[in-house]
C-alpha atoms as a PDB file:
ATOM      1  CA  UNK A   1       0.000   0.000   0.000  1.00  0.00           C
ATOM      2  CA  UNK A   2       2.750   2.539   0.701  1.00  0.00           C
ATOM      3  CA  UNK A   3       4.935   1.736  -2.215  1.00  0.00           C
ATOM      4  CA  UNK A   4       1.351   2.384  -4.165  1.00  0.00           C
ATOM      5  CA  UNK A   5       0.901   5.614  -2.423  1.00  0.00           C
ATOM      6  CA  UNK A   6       4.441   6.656  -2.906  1.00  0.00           C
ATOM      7  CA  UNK A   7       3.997   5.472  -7.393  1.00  0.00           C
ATOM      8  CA  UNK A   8       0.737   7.285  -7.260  1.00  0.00           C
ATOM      9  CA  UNK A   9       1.854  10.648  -5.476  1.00  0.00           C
ATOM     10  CA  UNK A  10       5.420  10.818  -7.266  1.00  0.00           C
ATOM     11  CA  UNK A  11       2.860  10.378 -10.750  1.00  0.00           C
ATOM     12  CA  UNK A  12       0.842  13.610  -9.575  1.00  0.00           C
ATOM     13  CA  UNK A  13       4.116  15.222  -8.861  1.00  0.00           C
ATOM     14  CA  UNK A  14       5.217  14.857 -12.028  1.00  0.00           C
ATOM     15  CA  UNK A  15       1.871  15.786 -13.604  1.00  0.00           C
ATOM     16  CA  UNK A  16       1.475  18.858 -12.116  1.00  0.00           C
ATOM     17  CA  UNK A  17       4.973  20.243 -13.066  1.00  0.00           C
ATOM     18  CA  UNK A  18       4.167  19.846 -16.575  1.00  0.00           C
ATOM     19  CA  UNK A  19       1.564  22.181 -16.362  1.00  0.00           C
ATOM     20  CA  UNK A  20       2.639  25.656 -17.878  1.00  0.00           C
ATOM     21  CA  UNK A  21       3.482  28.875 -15.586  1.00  0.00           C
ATOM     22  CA  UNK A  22       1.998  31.540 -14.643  1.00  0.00           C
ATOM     23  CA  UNK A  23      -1.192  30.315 -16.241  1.00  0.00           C
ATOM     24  CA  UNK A  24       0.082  30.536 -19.914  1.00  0.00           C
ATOM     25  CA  UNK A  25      -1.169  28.243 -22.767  1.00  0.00           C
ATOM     26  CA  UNK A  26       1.441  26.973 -25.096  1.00  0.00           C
ATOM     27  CA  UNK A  27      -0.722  26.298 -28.327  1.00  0.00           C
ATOM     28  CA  UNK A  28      -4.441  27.180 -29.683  1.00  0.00           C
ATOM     29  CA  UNK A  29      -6.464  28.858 -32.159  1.00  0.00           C
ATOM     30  CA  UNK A  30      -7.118  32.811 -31.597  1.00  0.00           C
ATOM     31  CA  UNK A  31      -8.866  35.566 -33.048  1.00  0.00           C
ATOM     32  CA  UNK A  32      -7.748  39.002 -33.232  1.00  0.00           C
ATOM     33  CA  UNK A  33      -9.131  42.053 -35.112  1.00  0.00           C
ATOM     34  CA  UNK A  34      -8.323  45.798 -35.617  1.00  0.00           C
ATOM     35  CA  UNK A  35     -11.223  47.104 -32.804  1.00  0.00           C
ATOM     36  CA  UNK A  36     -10.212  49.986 -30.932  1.00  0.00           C
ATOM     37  CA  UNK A  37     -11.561  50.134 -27.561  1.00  0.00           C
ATOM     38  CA  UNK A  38     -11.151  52.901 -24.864  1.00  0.00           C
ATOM     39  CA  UNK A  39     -11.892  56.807 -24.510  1.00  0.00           C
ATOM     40  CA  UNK A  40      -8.659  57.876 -24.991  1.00  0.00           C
ATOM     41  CA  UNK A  41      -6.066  56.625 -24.906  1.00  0.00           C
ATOM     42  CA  UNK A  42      -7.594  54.217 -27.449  1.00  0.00           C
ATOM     43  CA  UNK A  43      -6.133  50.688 -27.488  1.00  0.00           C
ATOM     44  CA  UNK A  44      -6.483  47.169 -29.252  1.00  0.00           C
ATOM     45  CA  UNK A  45      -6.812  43.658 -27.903  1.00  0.00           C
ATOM     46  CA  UNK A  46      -3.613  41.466 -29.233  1.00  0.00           C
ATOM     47  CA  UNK A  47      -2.454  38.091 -29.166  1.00  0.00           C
ATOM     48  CA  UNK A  48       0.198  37.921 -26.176  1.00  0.00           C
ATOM     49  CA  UNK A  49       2.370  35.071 -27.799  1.00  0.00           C
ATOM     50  CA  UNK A  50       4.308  34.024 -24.575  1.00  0.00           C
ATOM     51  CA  UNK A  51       0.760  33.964 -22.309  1.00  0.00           C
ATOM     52  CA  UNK A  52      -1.164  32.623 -24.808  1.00  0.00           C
ATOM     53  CA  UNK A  53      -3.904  35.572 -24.100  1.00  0.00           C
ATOM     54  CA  UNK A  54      -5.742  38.534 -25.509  1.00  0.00           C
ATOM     55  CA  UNK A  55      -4.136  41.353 -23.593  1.00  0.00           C
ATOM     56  CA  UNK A  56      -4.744  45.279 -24.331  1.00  0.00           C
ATOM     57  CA  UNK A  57      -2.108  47.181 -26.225  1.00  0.00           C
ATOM     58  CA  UNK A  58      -2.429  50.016 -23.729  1.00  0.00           C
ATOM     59  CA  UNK A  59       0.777  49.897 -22.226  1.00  0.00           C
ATOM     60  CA  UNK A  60       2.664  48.522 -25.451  1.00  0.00           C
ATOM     61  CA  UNK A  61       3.548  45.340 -23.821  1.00  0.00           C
ATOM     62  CA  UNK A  62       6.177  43.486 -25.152  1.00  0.00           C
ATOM     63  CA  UNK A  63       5.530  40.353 -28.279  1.00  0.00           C
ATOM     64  CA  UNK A  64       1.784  41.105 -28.464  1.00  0.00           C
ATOM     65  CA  UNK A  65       0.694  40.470 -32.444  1.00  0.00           C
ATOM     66  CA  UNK A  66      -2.270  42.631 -33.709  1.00  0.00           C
ATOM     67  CA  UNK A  67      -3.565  42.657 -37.100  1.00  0.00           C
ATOM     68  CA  UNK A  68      -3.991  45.940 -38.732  1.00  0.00           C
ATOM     69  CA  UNK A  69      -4.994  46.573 -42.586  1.00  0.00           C
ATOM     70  CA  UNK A  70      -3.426  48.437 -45.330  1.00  0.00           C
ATOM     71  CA  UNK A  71      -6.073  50.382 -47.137  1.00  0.00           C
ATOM     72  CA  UNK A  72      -6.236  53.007 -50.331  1.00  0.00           C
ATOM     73  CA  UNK A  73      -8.451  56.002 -50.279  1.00  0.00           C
ATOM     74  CA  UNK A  74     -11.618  54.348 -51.015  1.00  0.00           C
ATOM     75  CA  UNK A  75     -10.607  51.781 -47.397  1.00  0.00           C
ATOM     76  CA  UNK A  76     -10.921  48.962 -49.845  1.00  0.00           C
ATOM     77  CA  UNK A  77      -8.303  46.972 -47.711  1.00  0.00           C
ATOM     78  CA  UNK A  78      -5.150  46.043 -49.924  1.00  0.00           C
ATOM     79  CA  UNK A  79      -3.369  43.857 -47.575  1.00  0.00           C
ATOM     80  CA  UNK A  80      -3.426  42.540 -43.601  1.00  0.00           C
ATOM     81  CA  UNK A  81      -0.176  42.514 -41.734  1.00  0.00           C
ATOM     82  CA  UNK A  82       0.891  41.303 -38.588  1.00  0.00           C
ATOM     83  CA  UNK A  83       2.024  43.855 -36.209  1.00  0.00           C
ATOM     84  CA  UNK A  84       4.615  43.412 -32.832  1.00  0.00           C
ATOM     85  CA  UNK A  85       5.923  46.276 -30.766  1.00  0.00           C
ATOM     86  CA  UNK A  86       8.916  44.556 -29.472  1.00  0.00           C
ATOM     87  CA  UNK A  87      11.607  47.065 -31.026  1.00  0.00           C
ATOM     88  CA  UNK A  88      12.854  43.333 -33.295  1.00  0.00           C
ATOM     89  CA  UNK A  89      12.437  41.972 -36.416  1.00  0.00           C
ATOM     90  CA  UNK A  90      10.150  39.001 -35.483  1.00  0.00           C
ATOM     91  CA  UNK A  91       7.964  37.367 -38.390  1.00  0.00           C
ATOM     92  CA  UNK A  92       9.071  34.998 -40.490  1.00  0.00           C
ATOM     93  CA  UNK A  93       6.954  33.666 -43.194  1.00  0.00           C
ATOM     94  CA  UNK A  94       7.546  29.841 -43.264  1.00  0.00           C
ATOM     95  CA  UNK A  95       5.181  28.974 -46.221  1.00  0.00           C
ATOM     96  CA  UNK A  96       2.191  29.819 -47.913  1.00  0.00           C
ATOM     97  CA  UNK A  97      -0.198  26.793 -49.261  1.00  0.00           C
ATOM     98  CA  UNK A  98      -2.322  26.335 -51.907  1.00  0.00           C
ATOM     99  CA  UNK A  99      -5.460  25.170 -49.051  1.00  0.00           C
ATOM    100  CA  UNK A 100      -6.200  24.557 -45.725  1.00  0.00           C
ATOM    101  CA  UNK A 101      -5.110  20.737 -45.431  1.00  0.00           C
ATOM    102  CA  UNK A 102      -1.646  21.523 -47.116  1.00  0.00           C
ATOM    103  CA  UNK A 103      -1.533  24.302 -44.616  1.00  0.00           C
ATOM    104  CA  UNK A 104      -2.407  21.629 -41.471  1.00  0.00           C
ATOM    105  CA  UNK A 105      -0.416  19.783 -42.791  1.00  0.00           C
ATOM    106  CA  UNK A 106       2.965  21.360 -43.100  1.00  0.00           C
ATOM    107  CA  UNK A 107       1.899  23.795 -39.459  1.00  0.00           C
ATOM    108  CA  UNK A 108       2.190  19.749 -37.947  1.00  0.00           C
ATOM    109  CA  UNK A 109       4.997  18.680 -39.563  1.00  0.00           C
ATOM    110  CA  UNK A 110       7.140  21.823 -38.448  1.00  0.00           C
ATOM    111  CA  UNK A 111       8.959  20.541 -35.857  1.00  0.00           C
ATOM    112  CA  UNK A 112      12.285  22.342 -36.366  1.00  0.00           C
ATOM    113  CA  UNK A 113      13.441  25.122 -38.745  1.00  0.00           C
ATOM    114  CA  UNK A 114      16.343  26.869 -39.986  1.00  0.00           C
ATOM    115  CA  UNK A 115      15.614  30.650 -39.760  1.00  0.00           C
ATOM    116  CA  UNK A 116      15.199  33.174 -42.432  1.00  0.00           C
ATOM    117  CA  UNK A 117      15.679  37.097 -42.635  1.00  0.00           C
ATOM    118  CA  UNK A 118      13.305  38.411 -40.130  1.00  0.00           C
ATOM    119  CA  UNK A 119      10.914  41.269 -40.802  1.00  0.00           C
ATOM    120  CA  UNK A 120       9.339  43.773 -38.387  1.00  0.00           C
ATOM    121  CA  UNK A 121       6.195  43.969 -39.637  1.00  0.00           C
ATOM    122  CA  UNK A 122       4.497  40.409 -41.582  1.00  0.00           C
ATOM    123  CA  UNK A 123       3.827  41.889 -44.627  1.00  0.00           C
ATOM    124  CA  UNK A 124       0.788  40.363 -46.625  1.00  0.00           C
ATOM    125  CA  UNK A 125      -0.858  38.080 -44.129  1.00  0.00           C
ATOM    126  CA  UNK A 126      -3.133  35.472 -45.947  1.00  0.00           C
ATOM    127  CA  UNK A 127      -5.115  32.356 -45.337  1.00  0.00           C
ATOM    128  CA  UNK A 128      -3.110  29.245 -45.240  1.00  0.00           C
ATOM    129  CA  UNK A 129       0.393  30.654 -44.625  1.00  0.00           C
ATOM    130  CA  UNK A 130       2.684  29.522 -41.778  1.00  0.00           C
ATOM    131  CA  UNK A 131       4.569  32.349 -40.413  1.00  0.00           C
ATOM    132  CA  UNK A 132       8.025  31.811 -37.492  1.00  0.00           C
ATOM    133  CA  UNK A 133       7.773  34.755 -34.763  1.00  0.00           C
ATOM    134  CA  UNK A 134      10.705  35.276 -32.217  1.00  0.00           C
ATOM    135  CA  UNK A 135       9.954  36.966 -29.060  1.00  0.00           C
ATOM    136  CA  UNK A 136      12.381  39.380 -27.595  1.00  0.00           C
ATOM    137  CA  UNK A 137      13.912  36.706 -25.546  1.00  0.00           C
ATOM    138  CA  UNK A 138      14.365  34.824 -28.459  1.00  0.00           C
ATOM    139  CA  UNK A 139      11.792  32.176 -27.803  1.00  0.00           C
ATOM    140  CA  UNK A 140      10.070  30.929 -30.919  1.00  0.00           C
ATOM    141  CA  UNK A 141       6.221  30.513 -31.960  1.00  0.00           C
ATOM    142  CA  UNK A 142       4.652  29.208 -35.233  1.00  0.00           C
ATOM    143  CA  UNK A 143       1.348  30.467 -36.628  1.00  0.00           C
ATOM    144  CA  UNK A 144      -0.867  28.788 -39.269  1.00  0.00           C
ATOM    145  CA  UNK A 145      -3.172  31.322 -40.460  1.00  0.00           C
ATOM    146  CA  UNK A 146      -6.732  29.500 -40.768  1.00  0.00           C
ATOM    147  CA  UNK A 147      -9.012  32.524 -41.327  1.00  0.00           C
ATOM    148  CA  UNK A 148      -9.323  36.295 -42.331  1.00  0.00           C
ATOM    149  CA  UNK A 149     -12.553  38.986 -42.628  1.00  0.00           C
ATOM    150  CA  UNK A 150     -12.465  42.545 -43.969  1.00  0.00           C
ATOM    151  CA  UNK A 151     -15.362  44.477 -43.637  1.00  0.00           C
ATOM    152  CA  UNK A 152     -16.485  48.069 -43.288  1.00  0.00           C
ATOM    153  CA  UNK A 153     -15.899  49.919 -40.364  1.00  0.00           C
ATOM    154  CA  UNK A 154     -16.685  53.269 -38.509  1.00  0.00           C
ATOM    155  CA  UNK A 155     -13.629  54.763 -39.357  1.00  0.00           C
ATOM    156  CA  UNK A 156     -11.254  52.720 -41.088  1.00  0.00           C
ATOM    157  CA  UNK A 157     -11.882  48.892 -42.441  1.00  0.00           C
ATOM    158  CA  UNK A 158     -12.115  46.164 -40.171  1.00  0.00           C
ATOM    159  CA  UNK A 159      -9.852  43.185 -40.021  1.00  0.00           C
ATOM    160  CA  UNK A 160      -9.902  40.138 -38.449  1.00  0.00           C
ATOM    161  CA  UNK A 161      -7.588  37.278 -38.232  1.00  0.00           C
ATOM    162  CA  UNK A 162      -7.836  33.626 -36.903  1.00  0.00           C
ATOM    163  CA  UNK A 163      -4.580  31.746 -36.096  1.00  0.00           C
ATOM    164  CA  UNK A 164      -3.772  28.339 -34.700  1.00  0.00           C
ATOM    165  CA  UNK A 165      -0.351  28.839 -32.594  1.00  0.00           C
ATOM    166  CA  UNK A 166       2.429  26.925 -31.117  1.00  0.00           C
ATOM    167  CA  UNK A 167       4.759  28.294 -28.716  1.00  0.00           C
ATOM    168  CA  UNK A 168       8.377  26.961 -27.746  1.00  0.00           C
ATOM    169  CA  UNK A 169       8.935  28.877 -24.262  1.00  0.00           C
ATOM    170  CA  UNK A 170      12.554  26.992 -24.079  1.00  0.00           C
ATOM    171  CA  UNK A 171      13.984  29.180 -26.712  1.00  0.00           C
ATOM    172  CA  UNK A 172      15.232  25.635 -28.999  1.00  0.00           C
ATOM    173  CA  UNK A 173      13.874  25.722 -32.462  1.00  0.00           C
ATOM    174  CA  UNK A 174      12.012  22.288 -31.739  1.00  0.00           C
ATOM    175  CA  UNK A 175       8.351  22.242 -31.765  1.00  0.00           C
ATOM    176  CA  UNK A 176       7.051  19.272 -29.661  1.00  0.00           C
END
């Protein structure tokens, strides 16, 4: 009975350290969009890679991606791109797929990577594309765009875009 006790408390041990700090999520699908909330000073809800959260851009914190739009006079939105305020060049775009399943597909089979020239801003953000960010401790995410929306808004278009995210908080370039 003790040596049971012992197995079956060392196994809880063991599962509970595996669960992820502070609360953060290391992989999921998100949506983020161009929505300015607040009074002044106005602010937008991004996708805190490292947390795995929506988190307000208030304070410029840092490795937060939003999604903003490119537009011409008429708004008729030309592009989407992938915004970070971490002062570093931090997308990467891994690939860009003919579909969704290619798409799943090579976002799975990404478990390590060789990395490119880094941009500041991701420039052209489309469905099915797998983009590499680095946070500014040089700790590693990929992203697998799945959806995006453009639409009318009060000002300016909106934008929307849904990801599907893994992050490496060890810093390797291994995804597990």
């Amino acid at each position: 009975m003790k040596k049971s006790l012992l197995i079956l408390s060392g196994l809880l041990f063991l599962v509970s350290g595996c669960k992820p700090k502070n609360g953060s999520q290391d992989s999921g699908s998100v949506t983020i969009n161009n929505t300015l909330s607040g009074s002044g000073p106005y602010y937008a809800m991004g996708f805190s890679v490292p947390t795995g959260k929506l988190v307000s851009t208030l304070n410029s914190p840092l490795d937060v991606i939003t999604i903003q739009e490119d537009h011409d006079i008429n708004l008729n939105v030309k592009k989407l791109l992938f915004v970070c305020e971490n002062f570093n060049a931090s997308f990467f775009k891994y690939g860009e797929y003919a579909d969704g399943a290619t798409a799943k597909t090579a976002f799975d089979n990404l478990k390590t990577f060789t990395l490119g020239s880094l941009t500041e801003i991701a420039d052209s953000v489309k469905v099915n594309q797998v983009w590499i960010f680095k946070t500014s401790e040089d700790k590693y995410a990929k992203i697998r765009v799945t959806d995006t929306k453009t639409g009318p808004g009060s000002i300016y278009p909106y934008v929307e875009c849904t990801l599907e995210w893994v992050y490496q908080p060890d810093g390797t370039k291994i995804f597990p």
